[in-house]
Protein backbone atom coordinates (compact mmCIF):
# COMPACT_ATOMS: atom_id res chain seq x y z
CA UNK A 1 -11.14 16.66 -3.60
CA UNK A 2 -9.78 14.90 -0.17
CA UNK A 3 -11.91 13.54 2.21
CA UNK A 4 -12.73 15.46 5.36
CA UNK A 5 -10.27 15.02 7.98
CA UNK A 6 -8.76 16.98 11.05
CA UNK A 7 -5.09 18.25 10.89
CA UNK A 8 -2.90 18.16 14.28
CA UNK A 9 0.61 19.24 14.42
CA UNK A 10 2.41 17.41 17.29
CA UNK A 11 4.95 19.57 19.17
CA UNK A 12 7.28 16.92 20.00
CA UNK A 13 8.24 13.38 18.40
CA UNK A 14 6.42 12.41 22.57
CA UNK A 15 2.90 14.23 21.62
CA UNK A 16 2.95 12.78 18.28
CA UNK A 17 3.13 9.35 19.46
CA UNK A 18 0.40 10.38 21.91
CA UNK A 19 -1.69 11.46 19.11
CA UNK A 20 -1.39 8.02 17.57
CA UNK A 21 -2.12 6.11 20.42
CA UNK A 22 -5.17 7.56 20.99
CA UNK A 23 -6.14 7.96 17.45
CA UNK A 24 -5.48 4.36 16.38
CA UNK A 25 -6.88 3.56 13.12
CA UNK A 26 -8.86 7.07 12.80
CA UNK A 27 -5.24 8.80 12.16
CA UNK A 28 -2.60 8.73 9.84
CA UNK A 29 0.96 10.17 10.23
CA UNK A 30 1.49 12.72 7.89
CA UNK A 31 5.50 13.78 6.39
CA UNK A 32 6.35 14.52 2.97
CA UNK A 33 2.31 13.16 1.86
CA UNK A 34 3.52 11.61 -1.74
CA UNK A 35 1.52 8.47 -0.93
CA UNK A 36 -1.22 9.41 1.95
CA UNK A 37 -2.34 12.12 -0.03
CA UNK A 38 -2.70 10.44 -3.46
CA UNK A 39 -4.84 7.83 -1.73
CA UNK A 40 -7.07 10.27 -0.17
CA UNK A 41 -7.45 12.23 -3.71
CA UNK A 42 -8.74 8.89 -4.88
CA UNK A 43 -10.74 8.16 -1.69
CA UNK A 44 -8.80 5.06 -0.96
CA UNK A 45 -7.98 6.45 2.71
CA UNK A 46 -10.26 8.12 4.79
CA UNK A 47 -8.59 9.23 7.96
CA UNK A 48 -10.53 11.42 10.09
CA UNK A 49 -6.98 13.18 11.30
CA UNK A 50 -3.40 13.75 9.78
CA UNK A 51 -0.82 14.15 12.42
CA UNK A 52 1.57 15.82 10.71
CA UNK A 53 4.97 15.42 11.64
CA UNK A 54 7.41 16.58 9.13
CA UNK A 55 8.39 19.41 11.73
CA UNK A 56 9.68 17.59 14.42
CA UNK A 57 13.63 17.86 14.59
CA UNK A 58 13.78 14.53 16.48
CA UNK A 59 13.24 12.99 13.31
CA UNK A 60 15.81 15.13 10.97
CA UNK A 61 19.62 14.50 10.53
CA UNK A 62 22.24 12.60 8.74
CA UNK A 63 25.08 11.50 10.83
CA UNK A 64 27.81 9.16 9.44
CA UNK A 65 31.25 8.05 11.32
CA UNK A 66 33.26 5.48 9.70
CA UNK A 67 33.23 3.60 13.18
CA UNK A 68 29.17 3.37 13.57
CA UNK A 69 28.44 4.14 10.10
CA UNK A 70 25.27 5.82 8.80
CA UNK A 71 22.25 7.18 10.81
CA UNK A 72 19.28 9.07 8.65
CA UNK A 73 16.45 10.91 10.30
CA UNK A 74 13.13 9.14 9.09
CA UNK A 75 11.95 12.60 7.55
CA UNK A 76 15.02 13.01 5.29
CA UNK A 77 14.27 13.50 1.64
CA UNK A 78 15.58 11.42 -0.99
CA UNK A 79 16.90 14.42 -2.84
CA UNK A 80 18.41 15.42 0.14
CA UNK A 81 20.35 11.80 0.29
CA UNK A 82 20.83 11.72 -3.58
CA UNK A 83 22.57 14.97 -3.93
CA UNK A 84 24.69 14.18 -0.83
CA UNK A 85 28.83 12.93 -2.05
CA UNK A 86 29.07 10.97 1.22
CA UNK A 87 25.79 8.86 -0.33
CA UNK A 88 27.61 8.28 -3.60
CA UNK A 89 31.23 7.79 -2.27
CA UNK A 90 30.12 5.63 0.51
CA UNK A 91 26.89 3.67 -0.04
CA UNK A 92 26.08 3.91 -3.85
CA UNK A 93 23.67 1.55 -3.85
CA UNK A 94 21.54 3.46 -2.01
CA UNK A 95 21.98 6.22 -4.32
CA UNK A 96 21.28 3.79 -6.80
CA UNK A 97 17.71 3.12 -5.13
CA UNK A 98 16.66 6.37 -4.18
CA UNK A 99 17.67 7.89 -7.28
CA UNK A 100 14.98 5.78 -9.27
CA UNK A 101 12.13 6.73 -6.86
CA UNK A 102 9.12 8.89 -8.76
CA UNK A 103 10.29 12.27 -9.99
CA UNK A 104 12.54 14.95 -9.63
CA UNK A 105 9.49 17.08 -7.57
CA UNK A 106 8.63 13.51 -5.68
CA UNK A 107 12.41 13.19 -4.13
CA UNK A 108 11.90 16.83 -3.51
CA UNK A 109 9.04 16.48 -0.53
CA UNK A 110 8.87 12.04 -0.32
CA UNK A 111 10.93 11.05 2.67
CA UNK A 112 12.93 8.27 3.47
CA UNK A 113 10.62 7.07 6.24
CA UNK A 114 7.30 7.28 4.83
CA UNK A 115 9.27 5.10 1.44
CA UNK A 116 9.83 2.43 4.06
CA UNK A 117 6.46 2.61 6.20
CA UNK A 118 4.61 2.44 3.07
CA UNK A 119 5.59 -1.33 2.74
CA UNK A 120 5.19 -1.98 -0.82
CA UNK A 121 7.98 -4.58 -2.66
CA UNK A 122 8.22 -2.23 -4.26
CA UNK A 123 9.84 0.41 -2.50
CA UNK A 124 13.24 1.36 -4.28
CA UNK A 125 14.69 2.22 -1.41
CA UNK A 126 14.27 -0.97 0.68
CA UNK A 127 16.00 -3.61 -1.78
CA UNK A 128 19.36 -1.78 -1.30
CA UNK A 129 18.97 -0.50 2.40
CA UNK A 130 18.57 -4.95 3.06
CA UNK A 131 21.73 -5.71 1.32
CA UNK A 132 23.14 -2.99 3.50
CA UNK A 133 22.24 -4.93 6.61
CA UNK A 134 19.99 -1.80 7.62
CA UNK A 135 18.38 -1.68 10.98
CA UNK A 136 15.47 0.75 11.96
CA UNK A 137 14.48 2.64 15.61
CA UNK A 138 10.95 3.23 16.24
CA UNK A 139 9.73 5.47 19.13
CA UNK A 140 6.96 5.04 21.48
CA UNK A 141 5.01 5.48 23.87
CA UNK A 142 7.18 2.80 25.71
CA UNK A 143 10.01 3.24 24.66
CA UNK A 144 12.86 3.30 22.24
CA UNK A 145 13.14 -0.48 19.94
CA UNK A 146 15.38 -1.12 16.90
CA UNK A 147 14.47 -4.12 14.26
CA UNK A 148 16.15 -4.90 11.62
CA UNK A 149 14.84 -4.16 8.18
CA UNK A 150 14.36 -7.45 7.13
CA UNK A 151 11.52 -8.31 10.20
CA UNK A 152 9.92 -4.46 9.79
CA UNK A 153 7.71 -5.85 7.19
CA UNK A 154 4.88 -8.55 7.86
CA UNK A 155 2.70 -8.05 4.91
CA UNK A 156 1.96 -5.39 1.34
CA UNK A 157 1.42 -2.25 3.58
CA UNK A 158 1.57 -3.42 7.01
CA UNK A 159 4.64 -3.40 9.54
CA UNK A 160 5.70 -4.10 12.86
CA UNK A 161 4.91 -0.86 13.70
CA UNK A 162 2.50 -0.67 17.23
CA UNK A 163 -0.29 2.22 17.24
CA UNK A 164 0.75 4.92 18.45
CA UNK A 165 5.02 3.73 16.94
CA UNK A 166 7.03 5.92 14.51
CA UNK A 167 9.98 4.73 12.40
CA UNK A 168 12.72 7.41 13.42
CA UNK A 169 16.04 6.34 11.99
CA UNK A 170 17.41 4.19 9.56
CA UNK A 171 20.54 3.05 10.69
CA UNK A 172 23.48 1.43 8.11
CA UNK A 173 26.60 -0.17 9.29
CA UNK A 174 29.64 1.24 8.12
CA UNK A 175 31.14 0.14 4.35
CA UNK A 176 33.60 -2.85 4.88
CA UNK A 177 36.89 -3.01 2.55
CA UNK A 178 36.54 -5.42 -0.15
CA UNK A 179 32.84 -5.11 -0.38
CA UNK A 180 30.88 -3.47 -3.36
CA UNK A 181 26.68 -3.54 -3.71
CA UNK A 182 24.37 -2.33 -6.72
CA UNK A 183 20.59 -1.62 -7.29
CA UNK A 184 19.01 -2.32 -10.80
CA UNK A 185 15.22 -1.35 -11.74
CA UNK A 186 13.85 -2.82 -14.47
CA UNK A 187 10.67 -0.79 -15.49
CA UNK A 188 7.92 -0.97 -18.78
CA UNK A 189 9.40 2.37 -19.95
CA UNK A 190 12.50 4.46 -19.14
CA UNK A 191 10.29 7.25 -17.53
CA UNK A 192 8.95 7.59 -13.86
CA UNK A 193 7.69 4.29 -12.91
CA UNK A 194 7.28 1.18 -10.80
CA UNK A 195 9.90 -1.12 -10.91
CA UNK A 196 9.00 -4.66 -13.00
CA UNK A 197 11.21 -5.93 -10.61
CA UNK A 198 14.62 -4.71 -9.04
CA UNK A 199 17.09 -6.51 -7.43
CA UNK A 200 20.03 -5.06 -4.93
CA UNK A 201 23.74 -7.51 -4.53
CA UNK A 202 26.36 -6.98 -1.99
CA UNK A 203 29.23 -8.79 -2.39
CA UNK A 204 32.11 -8.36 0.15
CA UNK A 205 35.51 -10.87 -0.88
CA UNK A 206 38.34 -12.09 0.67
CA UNK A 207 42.07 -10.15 -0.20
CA UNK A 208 42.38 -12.00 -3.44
CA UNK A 209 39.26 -9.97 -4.79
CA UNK A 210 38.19 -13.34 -6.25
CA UNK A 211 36.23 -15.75 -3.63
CA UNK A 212 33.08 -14.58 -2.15
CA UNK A 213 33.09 -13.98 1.22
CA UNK A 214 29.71 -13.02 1.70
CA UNK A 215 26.69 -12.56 -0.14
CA UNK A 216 23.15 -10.32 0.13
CA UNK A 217 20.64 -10.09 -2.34
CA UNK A 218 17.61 -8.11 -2.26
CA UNK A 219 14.60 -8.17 -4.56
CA UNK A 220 11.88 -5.26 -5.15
CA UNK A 221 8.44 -6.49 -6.30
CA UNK A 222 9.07 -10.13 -6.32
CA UNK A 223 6.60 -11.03 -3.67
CA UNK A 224 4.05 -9.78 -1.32
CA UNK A 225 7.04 -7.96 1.00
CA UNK A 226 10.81 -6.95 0.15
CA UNK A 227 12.56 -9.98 0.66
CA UNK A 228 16.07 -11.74 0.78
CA UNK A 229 17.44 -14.34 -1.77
CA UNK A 230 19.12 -16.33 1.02
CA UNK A 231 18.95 -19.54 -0.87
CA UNK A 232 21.26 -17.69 -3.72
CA UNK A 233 23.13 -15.93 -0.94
CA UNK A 234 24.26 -19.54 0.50
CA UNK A 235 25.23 -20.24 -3.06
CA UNK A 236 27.72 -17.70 -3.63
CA UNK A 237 29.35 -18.08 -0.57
CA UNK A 238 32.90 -19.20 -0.84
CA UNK A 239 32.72 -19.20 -4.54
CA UNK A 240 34.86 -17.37 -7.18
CA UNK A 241 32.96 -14.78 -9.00
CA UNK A 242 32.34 -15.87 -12.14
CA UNK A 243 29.91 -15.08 -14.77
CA UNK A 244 28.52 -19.11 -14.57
CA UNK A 245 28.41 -18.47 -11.01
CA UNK A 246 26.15 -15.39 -11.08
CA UNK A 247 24.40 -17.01 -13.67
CA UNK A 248 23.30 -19.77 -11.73
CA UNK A 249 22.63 -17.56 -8.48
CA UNK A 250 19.75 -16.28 -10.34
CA UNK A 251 18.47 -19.21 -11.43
CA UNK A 252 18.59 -19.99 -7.74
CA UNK A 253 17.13 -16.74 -6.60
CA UNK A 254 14.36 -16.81 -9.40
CA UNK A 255 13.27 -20.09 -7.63
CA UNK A 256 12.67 -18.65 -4.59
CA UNK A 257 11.17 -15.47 -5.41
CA UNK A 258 7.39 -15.32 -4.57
CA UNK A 259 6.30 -12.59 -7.70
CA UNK A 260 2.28 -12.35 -8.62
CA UNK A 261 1.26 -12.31 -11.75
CA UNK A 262 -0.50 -8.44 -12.53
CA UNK A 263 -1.63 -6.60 -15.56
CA UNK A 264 2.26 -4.85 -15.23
CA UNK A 265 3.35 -8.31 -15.66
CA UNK A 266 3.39 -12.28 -15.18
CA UNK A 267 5.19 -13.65 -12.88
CA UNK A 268 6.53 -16.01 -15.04
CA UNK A 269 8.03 -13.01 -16.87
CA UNK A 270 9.80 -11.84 -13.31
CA UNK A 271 10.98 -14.74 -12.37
CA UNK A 272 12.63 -15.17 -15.91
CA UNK A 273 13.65 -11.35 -15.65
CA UNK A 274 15.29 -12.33 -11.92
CA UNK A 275 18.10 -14.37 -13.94
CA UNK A 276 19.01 -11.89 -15.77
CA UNK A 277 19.18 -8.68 -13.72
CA UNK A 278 20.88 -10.41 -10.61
CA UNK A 279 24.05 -11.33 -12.57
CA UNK A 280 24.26 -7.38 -14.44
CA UNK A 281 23.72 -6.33 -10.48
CA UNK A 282 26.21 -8.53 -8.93
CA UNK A 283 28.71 -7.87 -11.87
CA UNK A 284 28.34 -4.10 -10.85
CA UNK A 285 28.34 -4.86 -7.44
CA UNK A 286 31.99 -6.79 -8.03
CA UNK A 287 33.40 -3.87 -10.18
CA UNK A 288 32.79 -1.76 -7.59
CA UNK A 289 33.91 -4.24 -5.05
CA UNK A 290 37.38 -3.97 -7.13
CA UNK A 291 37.53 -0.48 -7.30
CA UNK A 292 38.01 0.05 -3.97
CA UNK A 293 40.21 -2.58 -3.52
């Protein structure tokens, strides 16, 4: 049973930011519900209103030019992205993200938006959207703003997000040559689950295929936000890529990484976990790198 609450459906992307606004905290925006209503059935959220805005067409669309890249409408599904050949052609390590989210029937009606806005580290999308150099727009009242992924989140379910703000488009630069990027989940079972940890690499090279040019590195559920390795980054940088050099860039990045121990797992276990699933990422990341090379 759900708690009691009020449903509005906002005519515009404008009216639905007015709703918010002068809901505040008494509201919650409402898309494809795989997380707002599961913590209603268990009484964790009690909104007195869902604004529900999975209707409004300012927040659909996937536009991609290989001059400004990718643009995705906050409501778009993650089926809809994982079933799409410019996803897997172009950015595959967003396919490998969004392919690991829930199930089937949860990519079916869980958007793209509401994965990011929910904040967890452990959002599968997120890890591989920050190697990707990802920037966001949100509309409001005020305005039109775009932050980068990396400063959207502040804390485990809270953003920079303003009342009354929606997250409208994800926007990804487009692919550079020599460049390749990969997203591994590590999980307690091979079945629908959260990820133990995860951990997205981009690696873009000089000509030569060989020397790191430049380095991201993205880690699901190893702290209290998704968060960049930069300490490992720096590391790679103008280095050959090696296996002793991956190797040792997740040594690097385990140091840094913020994980909490849970009853999932220790954190001792991630961090020890971290130096071995960066190197199988990055050495996926680099075949891919020379495949299209």
């Amino acid at each position: 049973m759900l708690p009691q609450f009020e449903l509005l459906k906002p005519a515009s992307l404008e009216e639905a930011c007015q709703f918010g606004y002068n809901l505040g905290n008494r509201a919650r925006f409402y898309a494809g519900g795989t997380d707002v209503l599961v913590e209603m059935h268990k009484w964790q959220s009690k909104p007195g209103y869902l604004i529900d805005i999975k209707g409004l067409d300012e927040l659909k669309g996937i536009h991609y030019s290989p001059e400004k890249g990718l643009k995705i409408g906050a409501l778009t599904t993650h089926h809809e992205l994982e079933v799409m050949p410019l996803i897997k052609e172009k950015y595959p390590v967003l396919l490998d993200g969004i392919s690991r989210i829930g199930s089937v029937q949860i990519r079916q009606r869980g958007t793209i938006g509401g994965n990011i806005c929910t904040a967890l580290p452990s959002a599968d999308s997120v890890s591989p959207l920050l190697v990707l150099d990802a920037r966001v727009t949100i509309r409001g009242l005020a305005g039109q703003r775009e932050v980068p992924l990396e400063d959207f989140f502040v804390a485990p379910r809270q953003t920079v997000l303003e009342q009354g703000e929606i997250l409208s488009y994800i926007l990804v630069p487009p692919a550079t040559r020599y460049s390749g990027a990969a997203y591994l989940k590590f999980t307690r079972r091979k079945a629908m689950d959260l990820a133990l940890l995860g951990v997205a690499v981009y690696l873009e090279c000089e000509p030569d295929l060989v020397r790191c040019q430049q380095a991201r590195i993205a880690l699901t559920t190893a702290g209290p936000t998704p968060l960049r390795a930069r300490q490992a980054e720096s590391y790679l940088k103008g280095k050959d890529i090696t296996d002793s050099v991956l190797q040792q860039a997740g040594v690097i990045a385990a140091a840094e990484a913020k994980p909490r121990t849970s009853w999932r797992s220790t954190a001792e276990y991630r961090q020890e976990l971290l130096k071995v699933l960066l190197p199988r990422a990055a050495q996926i990341a680099y075949a891919r790198l020379k495949s299209e090379g």
